[in-house]
Structure formats: C-alpha cells, structure tokens
Protein backbone atom coordinates (compact mmCIF):
# COMPACT_ATOMS: atom_id res chain seq x y z
CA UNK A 1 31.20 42.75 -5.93
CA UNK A 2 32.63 41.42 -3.05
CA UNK A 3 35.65 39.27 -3.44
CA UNK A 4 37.69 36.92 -0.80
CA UNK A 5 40.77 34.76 -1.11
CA UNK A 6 39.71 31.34 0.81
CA UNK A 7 41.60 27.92 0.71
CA UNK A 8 40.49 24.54 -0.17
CA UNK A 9 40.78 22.44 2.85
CA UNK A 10 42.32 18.92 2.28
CA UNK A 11 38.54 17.29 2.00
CA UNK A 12 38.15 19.98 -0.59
CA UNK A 13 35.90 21.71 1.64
CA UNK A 14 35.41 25.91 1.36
CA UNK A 15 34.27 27.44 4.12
CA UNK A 16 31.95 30.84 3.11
CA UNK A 17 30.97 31.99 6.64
CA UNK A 18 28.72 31.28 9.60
CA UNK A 19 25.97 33.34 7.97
CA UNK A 20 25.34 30.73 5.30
CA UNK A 21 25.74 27.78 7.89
CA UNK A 22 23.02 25.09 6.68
CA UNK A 23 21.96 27.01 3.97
CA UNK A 24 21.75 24.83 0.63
CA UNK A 25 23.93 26.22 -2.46
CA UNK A 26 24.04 25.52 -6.23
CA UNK A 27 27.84 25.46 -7.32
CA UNK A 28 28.19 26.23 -11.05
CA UNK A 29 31.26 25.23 -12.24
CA UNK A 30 31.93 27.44 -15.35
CA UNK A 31 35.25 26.24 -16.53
CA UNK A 32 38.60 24.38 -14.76
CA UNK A 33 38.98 26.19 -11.69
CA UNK A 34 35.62 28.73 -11.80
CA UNK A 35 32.57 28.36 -9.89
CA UNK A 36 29.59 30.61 -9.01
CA UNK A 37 28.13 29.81 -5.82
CA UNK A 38 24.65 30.88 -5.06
CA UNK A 39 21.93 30.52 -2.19
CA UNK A 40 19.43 28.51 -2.83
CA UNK A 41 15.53 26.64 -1.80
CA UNK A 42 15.27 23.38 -2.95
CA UNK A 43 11.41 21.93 -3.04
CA UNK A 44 11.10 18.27 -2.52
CA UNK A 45 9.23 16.35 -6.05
CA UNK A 46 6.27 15.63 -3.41
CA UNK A 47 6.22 18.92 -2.34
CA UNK A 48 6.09 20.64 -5.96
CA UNK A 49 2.36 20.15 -6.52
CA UNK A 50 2.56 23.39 -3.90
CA UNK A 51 4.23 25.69 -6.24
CA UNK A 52 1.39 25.14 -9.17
CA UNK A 53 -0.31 28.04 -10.80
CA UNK A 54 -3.84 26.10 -9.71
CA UNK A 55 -2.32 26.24 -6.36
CA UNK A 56 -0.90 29.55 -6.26
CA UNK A 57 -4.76 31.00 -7.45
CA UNK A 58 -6.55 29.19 -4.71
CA UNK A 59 -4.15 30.46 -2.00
CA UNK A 60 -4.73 33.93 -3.44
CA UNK A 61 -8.50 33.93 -3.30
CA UNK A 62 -8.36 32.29 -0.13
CA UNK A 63 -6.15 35.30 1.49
CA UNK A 64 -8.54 37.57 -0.19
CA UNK A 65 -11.71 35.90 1.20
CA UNK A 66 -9.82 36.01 4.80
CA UNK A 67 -8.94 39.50 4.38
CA UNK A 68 -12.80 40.59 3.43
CA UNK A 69 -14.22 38.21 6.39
CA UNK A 70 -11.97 39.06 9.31
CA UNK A 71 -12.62 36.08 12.13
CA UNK A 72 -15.28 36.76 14.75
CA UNK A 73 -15.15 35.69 18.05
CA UNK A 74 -17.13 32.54 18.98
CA UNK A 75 -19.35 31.41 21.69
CA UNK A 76 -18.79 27.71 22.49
CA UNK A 77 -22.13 27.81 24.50
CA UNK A 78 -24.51 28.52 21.57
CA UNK A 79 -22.50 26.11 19.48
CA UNK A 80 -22.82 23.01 21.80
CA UNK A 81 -26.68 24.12 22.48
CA UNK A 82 -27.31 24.02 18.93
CA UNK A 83 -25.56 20.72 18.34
CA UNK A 84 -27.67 19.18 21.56
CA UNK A 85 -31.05 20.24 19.82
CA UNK A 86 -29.98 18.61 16.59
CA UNK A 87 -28.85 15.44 18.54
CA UNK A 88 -32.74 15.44 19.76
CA UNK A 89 -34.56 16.28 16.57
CA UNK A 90 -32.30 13.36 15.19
CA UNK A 91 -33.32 10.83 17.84
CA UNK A 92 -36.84 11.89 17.39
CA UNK A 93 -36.22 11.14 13.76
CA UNK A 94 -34.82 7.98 14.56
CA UNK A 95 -37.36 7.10 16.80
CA UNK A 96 -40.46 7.94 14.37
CA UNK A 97 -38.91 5.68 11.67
CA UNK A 98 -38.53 2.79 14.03
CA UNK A 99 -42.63 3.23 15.49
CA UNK A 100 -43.57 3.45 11.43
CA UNK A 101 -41.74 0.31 10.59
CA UNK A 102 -43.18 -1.18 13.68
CA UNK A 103 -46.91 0.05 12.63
CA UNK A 104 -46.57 -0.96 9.08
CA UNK A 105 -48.11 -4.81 8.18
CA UNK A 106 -46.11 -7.94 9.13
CA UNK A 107 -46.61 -10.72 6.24
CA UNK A 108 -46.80 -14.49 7.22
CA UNK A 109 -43.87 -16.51 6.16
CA UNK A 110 -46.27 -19.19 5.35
CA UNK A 111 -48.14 -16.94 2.96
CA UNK A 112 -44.57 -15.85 1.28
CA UNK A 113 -43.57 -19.48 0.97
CA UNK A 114 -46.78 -21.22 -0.18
C-alpha cells in the first residue's frame, strides 16, 4: 500500500494527482479524521435500465449473432434496382385497384334516397 502525506488546502480541498484529474471518487469517511477514497463510475437513474440482466442477455446474444454472421459487403446498385421494381409492382397495384373501383357499379342517389 502506497501511502502519501498531503495537506488540506484552506477550501478543504486534497489534491491526489493529475492522473485522477476529472475522475469521480466515493470518499468514505470511516471515523473523525479517516477516509477511504476510491475511483469510481457513476450511472445516471435514466441510464440504469442499461445495466439490467434483460439488457445485459440481449447484448450478449446480439455479439454472438455478430460474431457468427460477420458483415458482407454490399452493392448499393442491386439494392436501389430492387427497391425501383417494387416501387412499379406497387404502382401497378395501385393502379389495378383504382380501374376495379372504377369498373365496379355506380348506384343512383335517387335510388339510395327514395
């Protein structure tokens, strides 16, 4: 164990080297005088949901899916021609619909009325 002789500063400020600079700390104050100072993460209350077991298992199977199905490269050009042929079938769809409603039997508002 390493021990150092430091002074409280007037603010009561300790200074415990440029290696912890910005670090956060929990001070544990023992007894008058006695304090154990260790490093420390602290997780934000709306960042806890993170640190679940549920959580924790998804990330795991999804690292272990990624490391069975390595990425692949992709080519844009089949991509965009597939997209522009479903574009088509899906006017064509569109368009069919609108000629069936057009073919389909238009009733008289008198005979709905009388």
């Amino acid at each position: 164990m390493k021990v150092s002789v430091k002074v409280v500063g007037a603010s009561g400020q300790i200074s415990l080297g440029k290696e912890y600079a910005g670090r956060q700390v929990l001070v544990e104050e023992s007894g008058f005088g006695v304090w154990t100072v260790r490093t420390a993460t602290v997780v934000p209350d709306n960042e806890r949901w993170l640190h679940t077991q549920e959580v924790s298992a998804g990330l795991s199977r999804s690292l272990a899916w990624a490391a069975e199905n390595p990425a692949q490269p992709t080519d844009l050009s089949t991509i965009k021609r597939k997209l522009e042929r479903d574009e088509t079938s899906s006017a064509k769809r569109e368009r069919a619909k609108g000629e069936s409603r057009s073919q389909q039997p238009r009733v008289s508002k008198k005979l709905v009325h009388s």
